[in-house]
Protein backbone atom coordinates (compact mmCIF):
# COMPACT_ATOMS: atom_id res chain seq x y z
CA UNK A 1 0.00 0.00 0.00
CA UNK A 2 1.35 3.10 -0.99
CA UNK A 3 1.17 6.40 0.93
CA UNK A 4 -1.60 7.92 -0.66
CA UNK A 5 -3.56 5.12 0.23
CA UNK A 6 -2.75 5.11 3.66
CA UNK A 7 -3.78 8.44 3.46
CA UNK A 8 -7.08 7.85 2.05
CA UNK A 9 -8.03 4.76 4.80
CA UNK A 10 -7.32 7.62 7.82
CA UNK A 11 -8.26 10.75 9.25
CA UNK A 12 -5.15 12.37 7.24
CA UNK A 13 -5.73 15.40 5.59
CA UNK A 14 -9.20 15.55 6.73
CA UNK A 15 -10.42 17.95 9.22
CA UNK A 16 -13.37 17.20 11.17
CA UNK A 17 -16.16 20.00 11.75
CA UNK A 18 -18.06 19.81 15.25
CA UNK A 19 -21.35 21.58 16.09
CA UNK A 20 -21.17 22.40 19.70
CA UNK A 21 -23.05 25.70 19.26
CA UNK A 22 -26.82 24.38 20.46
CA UNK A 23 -28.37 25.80 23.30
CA UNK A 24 -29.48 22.84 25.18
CA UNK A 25 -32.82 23.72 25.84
CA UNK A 26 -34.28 20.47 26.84
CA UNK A 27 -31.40 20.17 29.26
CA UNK A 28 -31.35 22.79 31.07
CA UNK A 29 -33.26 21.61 34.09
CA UNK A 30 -29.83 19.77 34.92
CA UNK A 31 -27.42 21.85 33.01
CA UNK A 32 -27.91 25.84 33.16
CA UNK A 33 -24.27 27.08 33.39
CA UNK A 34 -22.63 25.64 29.86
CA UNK A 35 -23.18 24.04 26.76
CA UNK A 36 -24.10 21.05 26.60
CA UNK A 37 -21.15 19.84 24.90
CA UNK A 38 -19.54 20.62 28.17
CA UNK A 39 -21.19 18.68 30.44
CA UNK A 40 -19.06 16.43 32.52
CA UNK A 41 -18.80 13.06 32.27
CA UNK A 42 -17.19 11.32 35.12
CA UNK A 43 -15.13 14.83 34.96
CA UNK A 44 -14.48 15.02 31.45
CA UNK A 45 -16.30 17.55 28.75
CA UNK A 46 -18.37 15.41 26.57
CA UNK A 47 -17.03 17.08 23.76
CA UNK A 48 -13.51 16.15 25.10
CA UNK A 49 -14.40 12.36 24.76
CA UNK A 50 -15.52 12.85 20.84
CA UNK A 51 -11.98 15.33 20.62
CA UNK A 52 -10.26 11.88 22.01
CA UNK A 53 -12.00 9.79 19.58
CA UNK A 54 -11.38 11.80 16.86
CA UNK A 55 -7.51 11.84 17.27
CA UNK A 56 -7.14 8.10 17.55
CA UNK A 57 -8.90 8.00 14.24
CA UNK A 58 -5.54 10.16 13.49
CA UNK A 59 -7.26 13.18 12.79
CA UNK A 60 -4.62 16.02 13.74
CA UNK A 61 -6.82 19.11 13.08
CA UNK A 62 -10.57 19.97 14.23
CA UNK A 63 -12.85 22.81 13.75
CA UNK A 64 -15.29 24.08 16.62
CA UNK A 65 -18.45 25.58 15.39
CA UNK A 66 -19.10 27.32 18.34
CA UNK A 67 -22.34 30.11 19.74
CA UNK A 68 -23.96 29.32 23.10
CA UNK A 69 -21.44 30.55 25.75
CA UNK A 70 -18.59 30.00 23.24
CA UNK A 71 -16.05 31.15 25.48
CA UNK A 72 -16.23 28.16 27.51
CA UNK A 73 -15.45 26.24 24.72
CA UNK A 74 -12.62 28.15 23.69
CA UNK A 75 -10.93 28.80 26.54
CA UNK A 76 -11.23 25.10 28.18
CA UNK A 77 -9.85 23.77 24.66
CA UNK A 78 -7.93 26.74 23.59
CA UNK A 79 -5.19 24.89 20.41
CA UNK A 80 -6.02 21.72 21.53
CA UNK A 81 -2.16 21.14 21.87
CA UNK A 82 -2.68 19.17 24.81
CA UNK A 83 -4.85 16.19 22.90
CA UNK A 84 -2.50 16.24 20.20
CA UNK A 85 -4.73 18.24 18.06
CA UNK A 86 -5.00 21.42 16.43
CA UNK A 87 -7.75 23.31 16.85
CA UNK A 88 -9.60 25.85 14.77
CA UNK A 89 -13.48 28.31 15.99
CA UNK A 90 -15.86 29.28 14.21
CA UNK A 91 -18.25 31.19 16.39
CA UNK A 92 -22.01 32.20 15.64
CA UNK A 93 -23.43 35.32 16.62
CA UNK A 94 -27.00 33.70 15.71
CA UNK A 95 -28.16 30.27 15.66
CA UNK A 96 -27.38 29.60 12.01
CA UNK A 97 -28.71 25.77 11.98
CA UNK A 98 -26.57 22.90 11.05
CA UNK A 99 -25.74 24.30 7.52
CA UNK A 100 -25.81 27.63 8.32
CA UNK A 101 -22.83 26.94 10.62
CA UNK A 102 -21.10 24.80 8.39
CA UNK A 103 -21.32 27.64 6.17
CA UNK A 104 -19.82 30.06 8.37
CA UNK A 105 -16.78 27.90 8.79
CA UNK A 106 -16.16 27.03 5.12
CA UNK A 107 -12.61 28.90 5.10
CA UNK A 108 -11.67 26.78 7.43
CA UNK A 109 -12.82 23.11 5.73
CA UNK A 110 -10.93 20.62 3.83
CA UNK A 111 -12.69 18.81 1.40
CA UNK A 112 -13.93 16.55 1.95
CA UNK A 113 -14.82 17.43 5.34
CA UNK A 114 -16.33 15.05 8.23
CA UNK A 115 -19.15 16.77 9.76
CA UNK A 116 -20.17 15.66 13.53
CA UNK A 117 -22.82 16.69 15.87
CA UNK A 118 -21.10 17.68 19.14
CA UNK A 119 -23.74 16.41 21.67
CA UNK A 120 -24.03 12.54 20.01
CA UNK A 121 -21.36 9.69 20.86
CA UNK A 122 -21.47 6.92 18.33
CA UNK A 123 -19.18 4.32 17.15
CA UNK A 124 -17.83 4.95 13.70
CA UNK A 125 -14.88 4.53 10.94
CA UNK A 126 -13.69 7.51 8.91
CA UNK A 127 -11.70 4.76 6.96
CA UNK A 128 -14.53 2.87 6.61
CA UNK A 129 -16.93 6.36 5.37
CA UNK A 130 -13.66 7.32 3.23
CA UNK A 131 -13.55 3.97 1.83
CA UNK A 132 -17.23 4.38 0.46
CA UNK A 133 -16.79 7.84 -0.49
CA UNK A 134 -13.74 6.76 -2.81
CA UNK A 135 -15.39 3.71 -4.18
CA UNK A 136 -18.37 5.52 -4.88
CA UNK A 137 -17.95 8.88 -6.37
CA UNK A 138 -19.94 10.14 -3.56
CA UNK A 139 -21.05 13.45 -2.71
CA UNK A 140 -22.49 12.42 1.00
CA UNK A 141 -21.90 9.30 3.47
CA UNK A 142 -23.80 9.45 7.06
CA UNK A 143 -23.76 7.53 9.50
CA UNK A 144 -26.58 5.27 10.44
CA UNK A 145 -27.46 3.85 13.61
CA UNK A 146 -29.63 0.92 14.37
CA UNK A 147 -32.07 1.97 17.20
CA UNK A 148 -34.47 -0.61 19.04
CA UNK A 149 -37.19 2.89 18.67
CA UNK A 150 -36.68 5.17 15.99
CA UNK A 151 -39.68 7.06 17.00
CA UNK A 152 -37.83 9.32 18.66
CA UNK A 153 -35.80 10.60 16.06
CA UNK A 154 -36.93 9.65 12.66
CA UNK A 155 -35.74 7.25 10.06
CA UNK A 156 -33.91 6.48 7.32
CA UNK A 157 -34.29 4.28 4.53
CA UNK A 158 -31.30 2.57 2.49
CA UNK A 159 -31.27 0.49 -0.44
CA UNK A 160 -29.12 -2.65 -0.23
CA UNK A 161 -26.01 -0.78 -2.10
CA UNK A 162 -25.88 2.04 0.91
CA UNK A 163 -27.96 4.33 -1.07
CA UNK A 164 -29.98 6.59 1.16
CA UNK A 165 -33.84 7.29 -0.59
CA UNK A 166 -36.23 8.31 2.34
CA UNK A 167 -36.27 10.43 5.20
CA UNK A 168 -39.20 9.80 7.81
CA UNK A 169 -39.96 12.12 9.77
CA UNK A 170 -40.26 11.25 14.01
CA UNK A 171 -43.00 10.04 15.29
CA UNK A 172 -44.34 8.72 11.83
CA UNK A 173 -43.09 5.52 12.64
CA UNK A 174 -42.06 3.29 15.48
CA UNK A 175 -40.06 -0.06 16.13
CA UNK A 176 -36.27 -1.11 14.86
CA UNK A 177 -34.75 0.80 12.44
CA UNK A 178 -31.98 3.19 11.39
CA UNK A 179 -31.72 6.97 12.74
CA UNK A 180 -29.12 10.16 11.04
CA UNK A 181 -26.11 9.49 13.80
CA UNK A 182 -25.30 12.96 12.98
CA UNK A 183 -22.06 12.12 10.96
CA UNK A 184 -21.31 13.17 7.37
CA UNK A 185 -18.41 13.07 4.97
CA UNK A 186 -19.14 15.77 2.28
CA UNK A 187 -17.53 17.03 -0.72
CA UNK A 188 -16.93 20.91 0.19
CA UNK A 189 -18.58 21.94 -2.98
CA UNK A 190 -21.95 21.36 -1.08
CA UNK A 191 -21.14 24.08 1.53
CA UNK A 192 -19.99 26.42 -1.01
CA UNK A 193 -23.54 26.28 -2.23
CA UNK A 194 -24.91 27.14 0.60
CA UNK A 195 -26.34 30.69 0.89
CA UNK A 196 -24.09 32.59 3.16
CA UNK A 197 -25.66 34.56 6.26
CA UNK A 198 -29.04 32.20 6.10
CA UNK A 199 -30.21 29.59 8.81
CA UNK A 200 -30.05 26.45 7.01
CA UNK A 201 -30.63 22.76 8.06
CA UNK A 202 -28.33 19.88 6.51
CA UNK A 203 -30.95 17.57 7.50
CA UNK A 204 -34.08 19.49 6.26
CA UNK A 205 -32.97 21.85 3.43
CA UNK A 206 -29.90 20.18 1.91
CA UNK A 207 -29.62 15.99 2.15
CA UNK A 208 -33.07 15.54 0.66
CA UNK A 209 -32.08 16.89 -2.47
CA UNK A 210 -29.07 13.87 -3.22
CA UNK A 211 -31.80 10.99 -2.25
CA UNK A 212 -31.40 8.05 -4.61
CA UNK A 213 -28.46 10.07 -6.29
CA UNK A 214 -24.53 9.33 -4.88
CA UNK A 215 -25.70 9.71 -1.25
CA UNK A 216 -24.55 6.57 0.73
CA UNK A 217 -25.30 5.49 4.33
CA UNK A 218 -22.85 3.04 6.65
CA UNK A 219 -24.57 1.47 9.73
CA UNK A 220 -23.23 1.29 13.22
CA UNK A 221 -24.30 -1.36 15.33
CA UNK A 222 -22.79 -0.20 18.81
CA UNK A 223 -22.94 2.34 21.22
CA UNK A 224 -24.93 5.23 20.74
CA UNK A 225 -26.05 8.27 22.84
CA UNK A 226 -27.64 11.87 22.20
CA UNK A 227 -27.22 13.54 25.66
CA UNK A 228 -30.06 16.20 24.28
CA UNK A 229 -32.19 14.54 27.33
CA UNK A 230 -31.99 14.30 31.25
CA UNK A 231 -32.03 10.72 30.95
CA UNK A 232 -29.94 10.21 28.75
CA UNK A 233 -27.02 12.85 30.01
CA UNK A 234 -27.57 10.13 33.05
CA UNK A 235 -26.99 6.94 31.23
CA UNK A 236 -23.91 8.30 29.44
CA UNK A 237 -22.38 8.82 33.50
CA UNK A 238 -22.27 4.97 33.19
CA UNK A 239 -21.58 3.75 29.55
CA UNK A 240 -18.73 6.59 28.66
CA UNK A 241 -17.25 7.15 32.14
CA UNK A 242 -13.57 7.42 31.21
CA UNK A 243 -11.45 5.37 32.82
């Protein structure tokens, strides 16, 4: 294997985009005083634990949409020198939604760039998304997750090659099924069509238009948690405790 390819099956030359800018709303009957990306777990930021994860995927520089109390972020983090990682802020004045944000930090994106939601822990392979992305000709790979309830969040619906064709929205269905993890690779040429200054939803506004087309999906089976709920904030205190 030559070094290009080695290149291509890691987090090399790709920088990973975070959204930590959310305000938390449905959590702030146990967390009032920082973003929810902050919360502790077992001592550690939550968003420190996905920083970790990101690095051993050898991933050497990140960029942190920031809004909500961004100084908290920032200053906690600051380079990110001391996870072996460089780090890089884009701040919002105004909720900008997922795209909007992306947006914002497009100066700052390679391409293609792995998108993350900073609030969701889930067990995934950039090789692996990379892998499809190459093989492909993709413009989009997200990451699925098989849920016992997808009623909760909504589903999605993949043909047997990975192709993603339907987006349901929550609480139109209910049982087993696969959920949006909240993880994207993306060619950049997406965000630069974004319209600049705009609130703008990945989810809502942009994905549906590459269903059936070279949008692919890759299915984790492990763990998974979105710590957007009391109860759930809780359960991570047990499953991602750090050691």
């Amino acid at each position: 294997m030559n070094k290009s390819e080695t290149a291509n099956d890691s987090g090399e030359g790709v920088r990973a985009f975070v959204l930590c800018g959310g305000l938390g709303t449905r959590l702030r009957s146990v967390l009032n005083d920082r973003p929810k990306s902050m919360a502790l777990i077992g001592g550690v930021p939550f968003l420190e634990l996905l920083l970790r994860g990101l690095r051993l995927q050898e991933v050497k520089e990140v960029v942190l949409g920031t809004g909500y109390r961004a100084e908290q972020i920032e200053g906690h983090f600051q380079t990110g020198a001391h996870l072996g990682l460089q780090l890089f802020y884009s701040r919002e004045n105004e909720p900008l939604g997922t795209g909007g944000a992306v947006k914002l930090a497009e100066p700052l994106l390679s391409d293609p760039v792995a998108v993350m939601n900073g609030d969701s822990y889930v067990e995934w392979s950039l090789a692996a998304m990379r892998e499809i992305f190459r093989r492909e000709g993709a413009d989009i790979v997200m990451v699925l997750q098989a849920v016992a309830d997808v009623s909760r969040y909504g589903s999605v619906t993949i043909e047997p090659d990975g192709r993603v064709i339907e987006f349901i929205e929550k609480g139109s269905n209910s049982g087993a099924g696969l959920i949006n993890a909240g993880i994207y690779l993306l060619r950049k040429e997406i965000v630069t069509a974004l319209p600049t200054g705009r609130a703008v939803s990945l989810e809502r506004d942009v994905f549906p238009q590459f269903l059936g087309k070279k949008f692919f999906g890759i299915v984790s089976r492990g763990t998974f948690i979105d710590i957007g709920i009391p109860d759930d904030l809780q359960r991570a205190q047990t499953v991602l405790r750090p050691a």
